[in-house]
C-alpha atoms as a PDB file:
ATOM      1  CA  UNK A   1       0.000   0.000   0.000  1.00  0.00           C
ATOM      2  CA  UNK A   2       2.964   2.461   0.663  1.00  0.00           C
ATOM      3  CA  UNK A   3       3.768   2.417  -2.709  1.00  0.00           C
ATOM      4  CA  UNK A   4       0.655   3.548  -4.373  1.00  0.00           C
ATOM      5  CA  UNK A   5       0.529   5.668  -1.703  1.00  0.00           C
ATOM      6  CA  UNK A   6       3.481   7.682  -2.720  1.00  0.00           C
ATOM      7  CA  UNK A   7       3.768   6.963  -6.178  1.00  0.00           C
ATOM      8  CA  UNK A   8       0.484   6.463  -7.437  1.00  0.00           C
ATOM      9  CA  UNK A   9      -1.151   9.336  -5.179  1.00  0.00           C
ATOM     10  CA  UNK A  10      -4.126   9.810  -7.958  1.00  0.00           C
ATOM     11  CA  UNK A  11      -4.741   6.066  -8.304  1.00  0.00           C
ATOM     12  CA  UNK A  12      -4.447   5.950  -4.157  1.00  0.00           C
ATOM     13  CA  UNK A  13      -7.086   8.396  -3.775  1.00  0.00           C
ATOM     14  CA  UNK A  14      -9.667   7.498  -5.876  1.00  0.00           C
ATOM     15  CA  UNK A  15      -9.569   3.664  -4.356  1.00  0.00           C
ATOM     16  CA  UNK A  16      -9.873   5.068  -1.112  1.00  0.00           C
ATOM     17  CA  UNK A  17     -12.561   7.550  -1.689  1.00  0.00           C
ATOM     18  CA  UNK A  18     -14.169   5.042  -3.337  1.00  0.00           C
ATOM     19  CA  UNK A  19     -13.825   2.491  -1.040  1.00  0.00           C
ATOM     20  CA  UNK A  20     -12.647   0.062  -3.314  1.00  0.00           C
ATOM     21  CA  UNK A  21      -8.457   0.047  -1.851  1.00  0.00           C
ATOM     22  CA  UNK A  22      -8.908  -3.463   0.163  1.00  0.00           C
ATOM     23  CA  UNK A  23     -10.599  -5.218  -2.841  1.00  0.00           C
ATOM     24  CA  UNK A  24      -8.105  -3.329  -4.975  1.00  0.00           C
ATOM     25  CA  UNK A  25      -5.107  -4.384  -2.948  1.00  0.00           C
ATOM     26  CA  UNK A  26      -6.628  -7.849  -2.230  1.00  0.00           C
ATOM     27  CA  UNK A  27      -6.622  -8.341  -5.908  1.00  0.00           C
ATOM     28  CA  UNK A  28      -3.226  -7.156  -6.479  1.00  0.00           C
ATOM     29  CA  UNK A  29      -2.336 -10.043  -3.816  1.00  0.00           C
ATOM     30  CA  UNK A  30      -3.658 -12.379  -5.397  1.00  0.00           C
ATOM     31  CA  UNK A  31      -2.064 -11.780  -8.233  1.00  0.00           C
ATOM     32  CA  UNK A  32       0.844 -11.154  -7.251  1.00  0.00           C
ATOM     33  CA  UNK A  33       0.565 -14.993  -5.161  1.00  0.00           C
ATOM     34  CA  UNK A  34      -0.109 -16.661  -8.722  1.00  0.00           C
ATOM     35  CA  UNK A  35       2.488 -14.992 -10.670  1.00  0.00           C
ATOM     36  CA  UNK A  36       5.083 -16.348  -7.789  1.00  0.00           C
ATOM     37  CA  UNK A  37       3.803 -19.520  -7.878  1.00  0.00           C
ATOM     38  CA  UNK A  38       3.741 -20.094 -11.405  1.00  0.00           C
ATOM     39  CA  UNK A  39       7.219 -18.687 -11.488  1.00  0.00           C
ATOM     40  CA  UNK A  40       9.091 -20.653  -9.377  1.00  0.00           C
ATOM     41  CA  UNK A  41       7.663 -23.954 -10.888  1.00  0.00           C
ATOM     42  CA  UNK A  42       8.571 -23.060 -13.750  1.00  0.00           C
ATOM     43  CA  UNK A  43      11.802 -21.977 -13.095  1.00  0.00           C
ATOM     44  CA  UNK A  44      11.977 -25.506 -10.786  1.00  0.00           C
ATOM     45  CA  UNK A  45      11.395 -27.352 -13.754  1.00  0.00           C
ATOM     46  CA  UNK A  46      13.792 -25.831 -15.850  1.00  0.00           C
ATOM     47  CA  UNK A  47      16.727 -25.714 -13.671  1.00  0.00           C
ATOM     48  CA  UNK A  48      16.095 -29.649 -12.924  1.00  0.00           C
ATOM     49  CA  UNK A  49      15.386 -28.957  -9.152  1.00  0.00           C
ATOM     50  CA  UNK A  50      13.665 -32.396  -8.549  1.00  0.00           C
ATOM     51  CA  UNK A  51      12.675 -34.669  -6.078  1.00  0.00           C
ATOM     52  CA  UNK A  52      15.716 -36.276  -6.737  1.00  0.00           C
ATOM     53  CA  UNK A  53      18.366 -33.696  -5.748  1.00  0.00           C
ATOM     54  CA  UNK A  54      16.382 -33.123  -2.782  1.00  0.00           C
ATOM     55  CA  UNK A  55      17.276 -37.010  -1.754  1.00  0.00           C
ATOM     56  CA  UNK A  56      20.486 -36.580  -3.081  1.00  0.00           C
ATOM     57  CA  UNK A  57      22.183 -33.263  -1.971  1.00  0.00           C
ATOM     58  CA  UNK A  58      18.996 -31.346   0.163  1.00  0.00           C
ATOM     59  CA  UNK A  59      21.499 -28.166   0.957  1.00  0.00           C
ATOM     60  CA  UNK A  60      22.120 -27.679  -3.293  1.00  0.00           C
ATOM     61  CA  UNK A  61      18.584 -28.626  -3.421  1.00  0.00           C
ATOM     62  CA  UNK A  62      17.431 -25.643  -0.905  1.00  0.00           C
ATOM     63  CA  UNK A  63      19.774 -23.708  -2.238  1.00  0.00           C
ATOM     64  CA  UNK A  64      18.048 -23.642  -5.635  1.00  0.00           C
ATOM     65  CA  UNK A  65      14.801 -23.568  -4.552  1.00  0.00           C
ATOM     66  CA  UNK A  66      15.755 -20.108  -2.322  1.00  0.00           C
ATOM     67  CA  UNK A  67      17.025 -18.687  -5.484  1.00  0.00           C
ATOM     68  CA  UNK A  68      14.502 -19.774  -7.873  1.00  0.00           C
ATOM     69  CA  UNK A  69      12.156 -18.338  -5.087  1.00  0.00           C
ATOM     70  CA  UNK A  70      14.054 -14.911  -5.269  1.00  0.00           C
ATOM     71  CA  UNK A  71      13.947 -14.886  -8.452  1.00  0.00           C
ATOM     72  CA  UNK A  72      10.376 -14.938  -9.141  1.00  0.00           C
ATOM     73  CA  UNK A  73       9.646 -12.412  -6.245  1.00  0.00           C
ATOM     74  CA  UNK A  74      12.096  -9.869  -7.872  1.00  0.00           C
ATOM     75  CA  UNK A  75       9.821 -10.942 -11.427  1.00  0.00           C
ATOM     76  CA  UNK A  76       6.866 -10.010  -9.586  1.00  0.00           C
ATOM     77  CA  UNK A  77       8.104  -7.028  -8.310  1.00  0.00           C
ATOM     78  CA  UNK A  78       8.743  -5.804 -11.375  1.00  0.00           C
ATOM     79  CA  UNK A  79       5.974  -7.006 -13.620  1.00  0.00           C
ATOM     80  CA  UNK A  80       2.875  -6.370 -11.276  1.00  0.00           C
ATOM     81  CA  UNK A  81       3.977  -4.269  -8.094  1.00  0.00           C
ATOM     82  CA  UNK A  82       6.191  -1.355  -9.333  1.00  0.00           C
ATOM     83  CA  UNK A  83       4.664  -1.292 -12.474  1.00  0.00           C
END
């Protein structure tokens, strides 16, 4: 919410007054929750993060996962937050 607070300050104000911000934002959650998800699977499957590594070497295994995790949240940052 800070953010379209202090860069969107027309968009911010017309949610508000209209009461529509918590839908608005709830939305932008939720979208924002998809877009991760969807992300980091795919990235999962194409960096061959499987099952199998995870049985086989879990701390290259987490290790991948945390930055095919970062990954996608800086994705999401960038395609649906600070846009």
């Amino acid at each position: 919410m800070w953010y379209i607070r202090e860069h969107k300050k027309t968009l911010y104000t017309s949610l508000l007054t209209s009461g529509k911000l918590q839908s608005y934002l709830a939305d932008v959650e939720e979208q924002a929750q998809d877009l991760f998800d969807r992300l980091t699977k795919q990235r999962t499957e194409r960096d061959g993060i499987t099952e199998k590594l995870k049985a086989d070497n879990q701390i290259q295994w987490v290790r991948q996962k945390n930055i095919c995790k970062m990954q996608a949240e800086k994705m999401v940052e960038h395609e649906l937050i600070f846009n």
